[in-house]
N, C-alpha and C. Protein backbone atom coordinates (compact mmCIF):
# COMPACT_ATOMS: atom_id res chain seq x y z
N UNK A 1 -37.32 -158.53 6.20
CA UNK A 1 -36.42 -157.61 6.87
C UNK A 1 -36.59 -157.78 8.38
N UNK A 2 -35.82 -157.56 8.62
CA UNK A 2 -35.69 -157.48 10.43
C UNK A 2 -34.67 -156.60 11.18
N UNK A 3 -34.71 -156.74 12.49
CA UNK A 3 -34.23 -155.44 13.13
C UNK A 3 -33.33 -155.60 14.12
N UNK A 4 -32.37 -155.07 14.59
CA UNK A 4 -31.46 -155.19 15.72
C UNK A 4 -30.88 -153.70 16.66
N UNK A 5 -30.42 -153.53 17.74
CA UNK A 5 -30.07 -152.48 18.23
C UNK A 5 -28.98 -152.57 18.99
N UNK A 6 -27.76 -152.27 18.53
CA UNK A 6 -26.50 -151.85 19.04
C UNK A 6 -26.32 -150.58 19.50
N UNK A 7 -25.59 -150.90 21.47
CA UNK A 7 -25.41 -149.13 21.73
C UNK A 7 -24.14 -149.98 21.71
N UNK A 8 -22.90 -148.80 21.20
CA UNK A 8 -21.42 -149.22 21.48
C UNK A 8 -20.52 -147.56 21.51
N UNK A 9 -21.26 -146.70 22.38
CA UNK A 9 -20.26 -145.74 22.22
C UNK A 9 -21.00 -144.61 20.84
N UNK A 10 -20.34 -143.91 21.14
CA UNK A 10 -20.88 -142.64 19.79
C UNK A 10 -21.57 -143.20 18.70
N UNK A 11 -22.96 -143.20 19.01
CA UNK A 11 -23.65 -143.82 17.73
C UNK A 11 -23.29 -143.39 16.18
N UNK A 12 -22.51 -142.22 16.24
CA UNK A 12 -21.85 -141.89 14.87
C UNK A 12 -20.71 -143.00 14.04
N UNK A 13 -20.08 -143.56 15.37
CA UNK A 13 -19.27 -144.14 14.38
C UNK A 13 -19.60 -145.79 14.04
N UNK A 14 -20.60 -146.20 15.38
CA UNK A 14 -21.21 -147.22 15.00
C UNK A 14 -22.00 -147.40 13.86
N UNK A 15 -22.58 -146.57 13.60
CA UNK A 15 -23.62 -145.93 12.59
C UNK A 15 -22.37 -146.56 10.85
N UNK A 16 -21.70 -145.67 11.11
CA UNK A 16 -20.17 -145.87 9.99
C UNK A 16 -20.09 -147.43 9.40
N UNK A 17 -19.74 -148.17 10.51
CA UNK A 17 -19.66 -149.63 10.28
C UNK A 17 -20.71 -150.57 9.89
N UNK A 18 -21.88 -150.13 10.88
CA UNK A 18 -22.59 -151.24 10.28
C UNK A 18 -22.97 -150.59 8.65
N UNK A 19 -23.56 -149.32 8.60
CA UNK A 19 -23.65 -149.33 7.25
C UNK A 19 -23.01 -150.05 5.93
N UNK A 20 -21.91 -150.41 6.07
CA UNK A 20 -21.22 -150.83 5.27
C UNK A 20 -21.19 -152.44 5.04
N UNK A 21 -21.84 -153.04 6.33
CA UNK A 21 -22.10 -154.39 6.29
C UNK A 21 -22.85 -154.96 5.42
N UNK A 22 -22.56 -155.61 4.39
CA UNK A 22 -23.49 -156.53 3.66
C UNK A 22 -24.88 -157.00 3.98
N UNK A 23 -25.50 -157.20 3.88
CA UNK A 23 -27.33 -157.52 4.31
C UNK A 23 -27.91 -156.29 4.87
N UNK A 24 -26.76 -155.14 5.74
CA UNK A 24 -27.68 -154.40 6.21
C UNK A 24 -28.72 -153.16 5.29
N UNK A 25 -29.69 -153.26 5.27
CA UNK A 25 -30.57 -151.85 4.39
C UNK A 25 -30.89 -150.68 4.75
N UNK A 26 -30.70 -150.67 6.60
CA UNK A 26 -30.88 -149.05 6.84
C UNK A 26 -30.34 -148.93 8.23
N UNK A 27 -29.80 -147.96 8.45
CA UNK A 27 -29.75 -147.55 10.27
C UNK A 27 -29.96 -146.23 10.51
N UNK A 28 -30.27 -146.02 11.61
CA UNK A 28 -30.81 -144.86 12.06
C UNK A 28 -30.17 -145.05 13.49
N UNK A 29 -29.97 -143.65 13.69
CA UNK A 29 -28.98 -143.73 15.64
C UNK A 29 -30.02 -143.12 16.25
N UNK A 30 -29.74 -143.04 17.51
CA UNK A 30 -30.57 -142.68 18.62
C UNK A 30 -30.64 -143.40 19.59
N UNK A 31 -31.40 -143.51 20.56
CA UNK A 31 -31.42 -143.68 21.98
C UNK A 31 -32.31 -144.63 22.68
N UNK A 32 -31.58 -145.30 23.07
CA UNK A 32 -32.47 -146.60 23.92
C UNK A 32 -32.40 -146.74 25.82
N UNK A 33 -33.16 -147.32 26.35
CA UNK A 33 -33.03 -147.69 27.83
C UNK A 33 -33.14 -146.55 28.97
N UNK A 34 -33.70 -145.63 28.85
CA UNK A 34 -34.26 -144.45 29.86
C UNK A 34 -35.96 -144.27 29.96
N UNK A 35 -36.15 -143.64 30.40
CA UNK A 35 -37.40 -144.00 30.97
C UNK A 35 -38.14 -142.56 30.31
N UNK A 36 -36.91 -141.93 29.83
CA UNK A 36 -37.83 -140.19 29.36
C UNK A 36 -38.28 -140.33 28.36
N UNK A 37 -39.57 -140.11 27.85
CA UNK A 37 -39.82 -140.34 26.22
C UNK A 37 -39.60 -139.14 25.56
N UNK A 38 -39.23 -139.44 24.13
CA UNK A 38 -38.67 -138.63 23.37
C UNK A 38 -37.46 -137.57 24.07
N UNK A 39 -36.20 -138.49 24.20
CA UNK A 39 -35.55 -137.94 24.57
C UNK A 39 -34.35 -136.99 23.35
N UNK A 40 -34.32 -135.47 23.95
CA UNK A 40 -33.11 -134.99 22.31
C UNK A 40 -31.57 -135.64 22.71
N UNK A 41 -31.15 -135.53 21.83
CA UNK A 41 -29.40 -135.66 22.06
C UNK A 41 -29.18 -134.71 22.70
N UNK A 42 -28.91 -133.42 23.53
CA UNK A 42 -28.83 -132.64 24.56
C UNK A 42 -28.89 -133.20 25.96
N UNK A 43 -30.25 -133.82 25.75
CA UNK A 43 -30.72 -134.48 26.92
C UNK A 43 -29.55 -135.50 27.36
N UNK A 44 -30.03 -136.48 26.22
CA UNK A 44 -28.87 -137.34 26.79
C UNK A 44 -27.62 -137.49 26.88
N UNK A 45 -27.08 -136.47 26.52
CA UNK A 45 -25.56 -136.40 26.71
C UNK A 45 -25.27 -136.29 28.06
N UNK A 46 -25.92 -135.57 28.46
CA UNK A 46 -25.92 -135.27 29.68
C UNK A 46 -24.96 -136.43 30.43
N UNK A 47 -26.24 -137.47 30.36
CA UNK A 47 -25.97 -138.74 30.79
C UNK A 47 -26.80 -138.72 32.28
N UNK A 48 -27.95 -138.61 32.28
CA UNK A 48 -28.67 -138.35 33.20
C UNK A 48 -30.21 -138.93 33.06
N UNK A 49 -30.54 -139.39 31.37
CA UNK A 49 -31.79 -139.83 31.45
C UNK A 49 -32.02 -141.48 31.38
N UNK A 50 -30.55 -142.00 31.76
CA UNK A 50 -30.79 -143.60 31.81
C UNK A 50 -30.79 -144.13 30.39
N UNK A 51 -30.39 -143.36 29.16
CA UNK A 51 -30.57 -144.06 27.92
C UNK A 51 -28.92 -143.66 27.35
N UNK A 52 -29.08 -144.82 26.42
CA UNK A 52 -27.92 -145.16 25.49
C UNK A 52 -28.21 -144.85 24.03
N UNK A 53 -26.41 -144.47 23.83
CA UNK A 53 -26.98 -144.00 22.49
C UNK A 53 -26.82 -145.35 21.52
N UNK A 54 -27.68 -145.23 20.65
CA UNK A 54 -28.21 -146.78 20.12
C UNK A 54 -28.41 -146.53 18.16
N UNK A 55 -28.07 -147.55 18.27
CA UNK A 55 -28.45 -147.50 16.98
C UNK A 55 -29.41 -148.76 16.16
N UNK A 56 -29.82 -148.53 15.60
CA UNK A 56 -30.88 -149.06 14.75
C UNK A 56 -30.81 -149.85 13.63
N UNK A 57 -30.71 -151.26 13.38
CA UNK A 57 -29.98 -152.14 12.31
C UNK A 57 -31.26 -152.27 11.72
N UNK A 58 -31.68 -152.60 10.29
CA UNK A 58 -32.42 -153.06 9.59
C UNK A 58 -31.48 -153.32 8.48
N UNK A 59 -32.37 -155.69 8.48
CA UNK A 59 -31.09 -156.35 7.93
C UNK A 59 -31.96 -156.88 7.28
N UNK A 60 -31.38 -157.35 6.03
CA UNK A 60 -31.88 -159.13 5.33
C UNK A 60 -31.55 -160.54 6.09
N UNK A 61 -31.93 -160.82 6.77
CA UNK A 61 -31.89 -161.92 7.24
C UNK A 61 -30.97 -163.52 6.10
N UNK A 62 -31.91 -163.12 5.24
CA UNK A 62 -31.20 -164.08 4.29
C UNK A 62 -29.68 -163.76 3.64
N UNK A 63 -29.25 -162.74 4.15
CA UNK A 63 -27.55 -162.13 3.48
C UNK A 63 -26.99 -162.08 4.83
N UNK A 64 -27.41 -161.88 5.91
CA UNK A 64 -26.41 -161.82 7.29
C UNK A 64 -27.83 -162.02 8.18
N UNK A 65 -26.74 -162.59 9.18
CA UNK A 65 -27.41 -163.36 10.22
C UNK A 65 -27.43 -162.54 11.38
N UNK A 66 -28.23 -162.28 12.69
CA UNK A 66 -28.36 -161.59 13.89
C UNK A 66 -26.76 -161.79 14.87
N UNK A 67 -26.50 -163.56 14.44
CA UNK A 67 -25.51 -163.99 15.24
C UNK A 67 -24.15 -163.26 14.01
N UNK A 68 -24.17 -163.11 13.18
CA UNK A 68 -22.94 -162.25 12.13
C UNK A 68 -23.42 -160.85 12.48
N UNK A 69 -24.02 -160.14 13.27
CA UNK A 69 -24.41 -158.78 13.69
C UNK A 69 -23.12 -158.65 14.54
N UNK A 70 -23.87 -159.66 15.24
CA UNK A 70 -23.31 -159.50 16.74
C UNK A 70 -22.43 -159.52 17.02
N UNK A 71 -21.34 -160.69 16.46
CA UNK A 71 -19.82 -160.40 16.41
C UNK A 71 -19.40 -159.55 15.63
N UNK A 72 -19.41 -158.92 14.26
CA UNK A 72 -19.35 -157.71 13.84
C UNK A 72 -19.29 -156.51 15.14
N UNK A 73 -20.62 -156.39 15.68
CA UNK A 73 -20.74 -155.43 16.91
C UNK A 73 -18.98 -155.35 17.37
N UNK A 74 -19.00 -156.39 17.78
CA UNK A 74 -17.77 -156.69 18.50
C UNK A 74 -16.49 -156.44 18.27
N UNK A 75 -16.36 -156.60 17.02
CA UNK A 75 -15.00 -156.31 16.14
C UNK A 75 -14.84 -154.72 15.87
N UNK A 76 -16.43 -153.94 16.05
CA UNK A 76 -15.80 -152.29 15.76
C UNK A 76 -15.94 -151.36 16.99
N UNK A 77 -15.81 -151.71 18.06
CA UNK A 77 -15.91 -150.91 19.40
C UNK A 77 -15.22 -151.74 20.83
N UNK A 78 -14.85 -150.88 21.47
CA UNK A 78 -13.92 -151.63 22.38
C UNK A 78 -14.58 -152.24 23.75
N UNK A 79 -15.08 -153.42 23.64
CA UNK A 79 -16.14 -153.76 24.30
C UNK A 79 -15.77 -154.25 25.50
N UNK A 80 -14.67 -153.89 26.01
CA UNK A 80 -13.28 -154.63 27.15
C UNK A 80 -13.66 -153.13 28.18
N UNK A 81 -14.08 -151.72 27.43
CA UNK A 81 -14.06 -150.62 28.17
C UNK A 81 -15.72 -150.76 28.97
N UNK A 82 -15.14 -150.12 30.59
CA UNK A 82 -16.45 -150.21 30.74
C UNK A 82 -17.31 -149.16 31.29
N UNK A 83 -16.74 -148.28 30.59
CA UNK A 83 -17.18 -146.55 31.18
C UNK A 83 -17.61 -145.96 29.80
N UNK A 84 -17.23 -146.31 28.89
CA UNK A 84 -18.01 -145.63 27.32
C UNK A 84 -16.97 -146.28 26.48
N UNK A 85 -16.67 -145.50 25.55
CA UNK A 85 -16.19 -145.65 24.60
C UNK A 85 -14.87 -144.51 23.90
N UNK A 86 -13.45 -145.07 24.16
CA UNK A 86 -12.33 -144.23 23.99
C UNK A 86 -12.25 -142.85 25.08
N UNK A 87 -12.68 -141.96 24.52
CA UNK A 87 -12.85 -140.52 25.17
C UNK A 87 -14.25 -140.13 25.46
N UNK A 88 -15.33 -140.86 24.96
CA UNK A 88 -16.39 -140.65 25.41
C UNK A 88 -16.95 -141.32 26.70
N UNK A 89 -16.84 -140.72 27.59
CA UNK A 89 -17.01 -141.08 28.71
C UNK A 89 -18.50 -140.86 29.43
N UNK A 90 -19.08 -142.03 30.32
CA UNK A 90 -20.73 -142.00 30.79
C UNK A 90 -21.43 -143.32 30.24
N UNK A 91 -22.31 -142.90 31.20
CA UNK A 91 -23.64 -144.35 31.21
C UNK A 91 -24.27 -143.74 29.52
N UNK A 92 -24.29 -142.89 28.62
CA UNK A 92 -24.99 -142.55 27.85
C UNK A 92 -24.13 -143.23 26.45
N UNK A 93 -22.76 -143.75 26.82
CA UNK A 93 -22.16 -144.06 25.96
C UNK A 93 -21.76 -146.25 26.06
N UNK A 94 -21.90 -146.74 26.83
CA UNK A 94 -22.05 -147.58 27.64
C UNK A 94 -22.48 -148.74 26.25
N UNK A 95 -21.63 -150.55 26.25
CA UNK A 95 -21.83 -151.10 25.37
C UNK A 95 -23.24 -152.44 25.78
N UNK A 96 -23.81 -152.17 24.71
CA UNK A 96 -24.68 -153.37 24.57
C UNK A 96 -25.69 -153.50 24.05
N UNK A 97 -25.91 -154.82 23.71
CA UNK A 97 -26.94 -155.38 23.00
C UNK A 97 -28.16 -156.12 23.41
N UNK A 98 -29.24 -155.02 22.25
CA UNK A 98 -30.69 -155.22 22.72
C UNK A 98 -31.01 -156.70 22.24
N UNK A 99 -31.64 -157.38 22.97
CA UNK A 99 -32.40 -158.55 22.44
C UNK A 99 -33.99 -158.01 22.04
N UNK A 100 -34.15 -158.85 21.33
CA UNK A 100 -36.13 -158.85 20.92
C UNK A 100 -36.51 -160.08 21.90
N UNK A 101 -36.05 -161.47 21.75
CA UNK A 101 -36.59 -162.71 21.87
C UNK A 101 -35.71 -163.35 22.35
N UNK A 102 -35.97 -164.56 23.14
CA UNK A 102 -34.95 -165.47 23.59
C UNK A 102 -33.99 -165.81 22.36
N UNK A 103 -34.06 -166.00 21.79
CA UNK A 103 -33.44 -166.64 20.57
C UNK A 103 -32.31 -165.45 20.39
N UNK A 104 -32.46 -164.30 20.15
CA UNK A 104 -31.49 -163.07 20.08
C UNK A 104 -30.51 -163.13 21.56
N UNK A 105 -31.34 -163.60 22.58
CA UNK A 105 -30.74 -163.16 23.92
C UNK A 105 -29.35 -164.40 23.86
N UNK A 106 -30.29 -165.84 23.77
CA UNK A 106 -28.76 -166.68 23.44
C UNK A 106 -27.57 -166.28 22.67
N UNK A 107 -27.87 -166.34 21.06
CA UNK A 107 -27.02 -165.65 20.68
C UNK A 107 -26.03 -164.73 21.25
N UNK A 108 -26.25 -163.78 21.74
CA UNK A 108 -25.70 -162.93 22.38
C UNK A 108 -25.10 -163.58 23.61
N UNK A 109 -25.03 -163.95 24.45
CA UNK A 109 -24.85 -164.58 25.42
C UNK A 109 -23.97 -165.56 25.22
N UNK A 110 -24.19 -166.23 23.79
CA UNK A 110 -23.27 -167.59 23.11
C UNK A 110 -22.02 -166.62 22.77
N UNK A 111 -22.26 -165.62 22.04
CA UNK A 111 -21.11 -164.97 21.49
C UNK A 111 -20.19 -164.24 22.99
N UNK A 112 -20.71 -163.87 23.77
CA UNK A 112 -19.84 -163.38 24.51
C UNK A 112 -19.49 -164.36 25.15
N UNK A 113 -19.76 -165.96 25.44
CA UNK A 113 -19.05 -166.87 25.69
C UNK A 113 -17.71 -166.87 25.27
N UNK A 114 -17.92 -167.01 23.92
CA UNK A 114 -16.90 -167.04 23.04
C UNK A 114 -15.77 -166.46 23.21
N UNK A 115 -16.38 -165.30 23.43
CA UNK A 115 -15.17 -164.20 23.63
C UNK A 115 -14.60 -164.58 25.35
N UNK A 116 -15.31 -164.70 26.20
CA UNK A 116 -14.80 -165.15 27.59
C UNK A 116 -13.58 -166.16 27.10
N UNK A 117 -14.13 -167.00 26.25
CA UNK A 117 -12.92 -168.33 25.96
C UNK A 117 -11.66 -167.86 25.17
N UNK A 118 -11.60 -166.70 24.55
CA UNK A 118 -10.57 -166.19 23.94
C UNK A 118 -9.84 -165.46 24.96
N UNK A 119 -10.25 -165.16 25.98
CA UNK A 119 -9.60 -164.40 26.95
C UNK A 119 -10.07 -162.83 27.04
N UNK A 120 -11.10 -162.65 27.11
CA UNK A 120 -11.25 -161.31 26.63
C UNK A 120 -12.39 -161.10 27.87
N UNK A 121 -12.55 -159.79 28.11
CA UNK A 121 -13.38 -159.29 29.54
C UNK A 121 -14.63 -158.38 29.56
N UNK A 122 -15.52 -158.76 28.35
CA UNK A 122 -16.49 -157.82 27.21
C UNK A 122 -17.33 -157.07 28.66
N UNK A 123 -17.26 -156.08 28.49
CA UNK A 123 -18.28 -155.24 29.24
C UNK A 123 -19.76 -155.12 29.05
N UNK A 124 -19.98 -155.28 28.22
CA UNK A 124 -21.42 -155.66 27.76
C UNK A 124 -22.34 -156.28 28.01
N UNK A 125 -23.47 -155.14 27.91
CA UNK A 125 -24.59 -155.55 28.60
C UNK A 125 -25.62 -155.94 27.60
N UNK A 126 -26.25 -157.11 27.93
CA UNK A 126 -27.19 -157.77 27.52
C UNK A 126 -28.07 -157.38 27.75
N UNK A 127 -29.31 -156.73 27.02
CA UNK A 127 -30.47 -156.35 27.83
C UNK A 127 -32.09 -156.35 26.62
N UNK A 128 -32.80 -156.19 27.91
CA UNK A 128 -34.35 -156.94 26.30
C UNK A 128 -34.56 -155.41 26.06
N UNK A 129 -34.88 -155.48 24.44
CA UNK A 129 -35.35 -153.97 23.64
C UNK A 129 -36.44 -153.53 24.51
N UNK A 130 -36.10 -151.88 24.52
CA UNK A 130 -36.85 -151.00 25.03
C UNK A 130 -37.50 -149.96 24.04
N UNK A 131 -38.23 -148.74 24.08
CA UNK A 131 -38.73 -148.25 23.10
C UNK A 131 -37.29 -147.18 22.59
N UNK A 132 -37.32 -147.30 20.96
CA UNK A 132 -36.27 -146.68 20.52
C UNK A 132 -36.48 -145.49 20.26
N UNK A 133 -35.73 -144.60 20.46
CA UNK A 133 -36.31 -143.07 19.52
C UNK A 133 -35.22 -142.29 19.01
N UNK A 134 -35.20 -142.37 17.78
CA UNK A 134 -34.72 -141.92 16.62
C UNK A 134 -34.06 -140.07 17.21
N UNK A 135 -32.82 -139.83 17.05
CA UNK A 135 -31.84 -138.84 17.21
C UNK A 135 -32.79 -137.93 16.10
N UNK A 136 -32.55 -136.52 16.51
CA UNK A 136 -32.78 -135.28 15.43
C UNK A 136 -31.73 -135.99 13.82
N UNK A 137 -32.27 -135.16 13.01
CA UNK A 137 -31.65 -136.02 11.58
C UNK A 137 -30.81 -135.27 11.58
N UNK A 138 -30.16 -134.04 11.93
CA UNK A 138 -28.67 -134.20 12.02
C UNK A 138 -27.71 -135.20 12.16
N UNK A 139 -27.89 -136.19 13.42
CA UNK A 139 -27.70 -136.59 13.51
C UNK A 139 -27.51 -137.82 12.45
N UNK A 140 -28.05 -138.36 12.10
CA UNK A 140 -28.30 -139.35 10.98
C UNK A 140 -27.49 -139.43 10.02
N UNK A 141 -26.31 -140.13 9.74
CA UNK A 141 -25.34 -140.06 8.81
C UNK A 141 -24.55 -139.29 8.76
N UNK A 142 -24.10 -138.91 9.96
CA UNK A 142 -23.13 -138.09 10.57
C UNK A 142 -22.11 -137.82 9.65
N UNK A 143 -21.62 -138.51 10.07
CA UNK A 143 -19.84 -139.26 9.28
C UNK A 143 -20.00 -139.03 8.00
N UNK A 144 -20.69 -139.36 7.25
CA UNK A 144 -20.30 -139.81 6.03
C UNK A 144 -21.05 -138.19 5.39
N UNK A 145 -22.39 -137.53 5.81
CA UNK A 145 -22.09 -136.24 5.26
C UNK A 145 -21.12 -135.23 5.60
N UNK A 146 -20.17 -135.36 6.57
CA UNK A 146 -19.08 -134.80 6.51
C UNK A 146 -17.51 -135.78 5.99
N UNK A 147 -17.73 -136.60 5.47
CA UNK A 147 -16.60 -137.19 4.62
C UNK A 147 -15.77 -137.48 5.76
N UNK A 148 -16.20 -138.31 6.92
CA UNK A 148 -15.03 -138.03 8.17
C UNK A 148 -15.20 -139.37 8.31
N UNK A 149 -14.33 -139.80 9.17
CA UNK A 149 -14.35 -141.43 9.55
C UNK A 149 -14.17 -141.30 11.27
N UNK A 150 -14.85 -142.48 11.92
CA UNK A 150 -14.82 -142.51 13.43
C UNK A 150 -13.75 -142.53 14.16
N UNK A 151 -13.70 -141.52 15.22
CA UNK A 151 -12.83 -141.32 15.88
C UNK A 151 -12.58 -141.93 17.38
N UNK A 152 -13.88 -142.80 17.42
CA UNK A 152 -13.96 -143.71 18.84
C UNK A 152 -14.22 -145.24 18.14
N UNK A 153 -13.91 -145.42 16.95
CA UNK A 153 -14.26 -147.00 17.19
C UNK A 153 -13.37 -146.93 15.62
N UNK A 154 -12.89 -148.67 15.66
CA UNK A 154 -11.83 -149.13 14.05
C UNK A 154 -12.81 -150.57 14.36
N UNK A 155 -12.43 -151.05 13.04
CA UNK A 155 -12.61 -152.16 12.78
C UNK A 155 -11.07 -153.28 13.33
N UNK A 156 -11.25 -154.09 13.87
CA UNK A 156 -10.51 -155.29 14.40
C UNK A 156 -10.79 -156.53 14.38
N UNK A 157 -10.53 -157.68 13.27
CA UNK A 157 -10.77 -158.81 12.91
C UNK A 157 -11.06 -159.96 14.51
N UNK A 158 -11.92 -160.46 14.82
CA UNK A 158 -11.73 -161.40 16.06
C UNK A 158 -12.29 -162.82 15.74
N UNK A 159 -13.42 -162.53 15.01
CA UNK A 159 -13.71 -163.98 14.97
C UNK A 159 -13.51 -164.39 13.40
């Protein structure tokens, strides 16, 4: 098993999509890249403690790949915006992807090539994993214990 961290906007509805991805076995949302430890969702809404809301991939490696994460990422949030996500507006909502290792960082870097060559203007920030911390469990499966579907992010075929 292994691990990845997508912030793309309301970790609720990111949360939505990847779940549903093949190889993936668990996610958990919450908050990456501020300097406050143990920060609540209160806090960071704010948009004042330097962290993003993030979410938490745990994958099979052998059923999907980091580089099939990543464009996935891509296909369910509007990664062209560069103030948040739809109506969610702030640095707390803000797109991008954590690396672990050089090897994650290319990837990432290869794929938003990609997208440069399609014509596209990805806002996204590349940046190395910071310490994660897990949202109150309310939070946690938002969507789907209220039978609701995301209201800041769709799925859109690209690559």
């Amino acid at each position: 098993m292994a691990s990845a961290y997508f912030s793309a906007g309301c970790f609720w509805g990111v949360e939505y999509y990847f779940k549903r991805l093949k190889g993936v076995i668990k996610t958990t949302v919450g908050f990456m890249g501020g300097d406050l430890k143990n920060p609540s969702y209160k806090q960071v809404k704010t948009g004042t403690t330097g962290h993003l809301e993030t979410i938490a991939v745990e994958y099979d490696p052998d059923l999907v790949s980091f580089e099939t994460l990543v464009k996935y990422f891509f296909e369910i949030h509007n990664f062209e915006q560069a103030d948040g996500q739809g109506i969610d507006i702030g640095t707390q909502y803000l797109s991008a992807i954590w690396f672990s290792n050089t090897t994650e960082r290319d990837i990432a870097i290869k794929v938003f090539g990609e997208l440069m060559q399609m014509g596209y203007h990805p806002a996204t920030q590349i940046r190395e994993v910071m310490t994660f911390y897990p949202a109150e469990d309310y939070h946690q499966d938002y969507l789907d214990q209220r039978q609701e579907t995301p209201e800041c992010h769709v799925y859109r075929k690209i690559f």
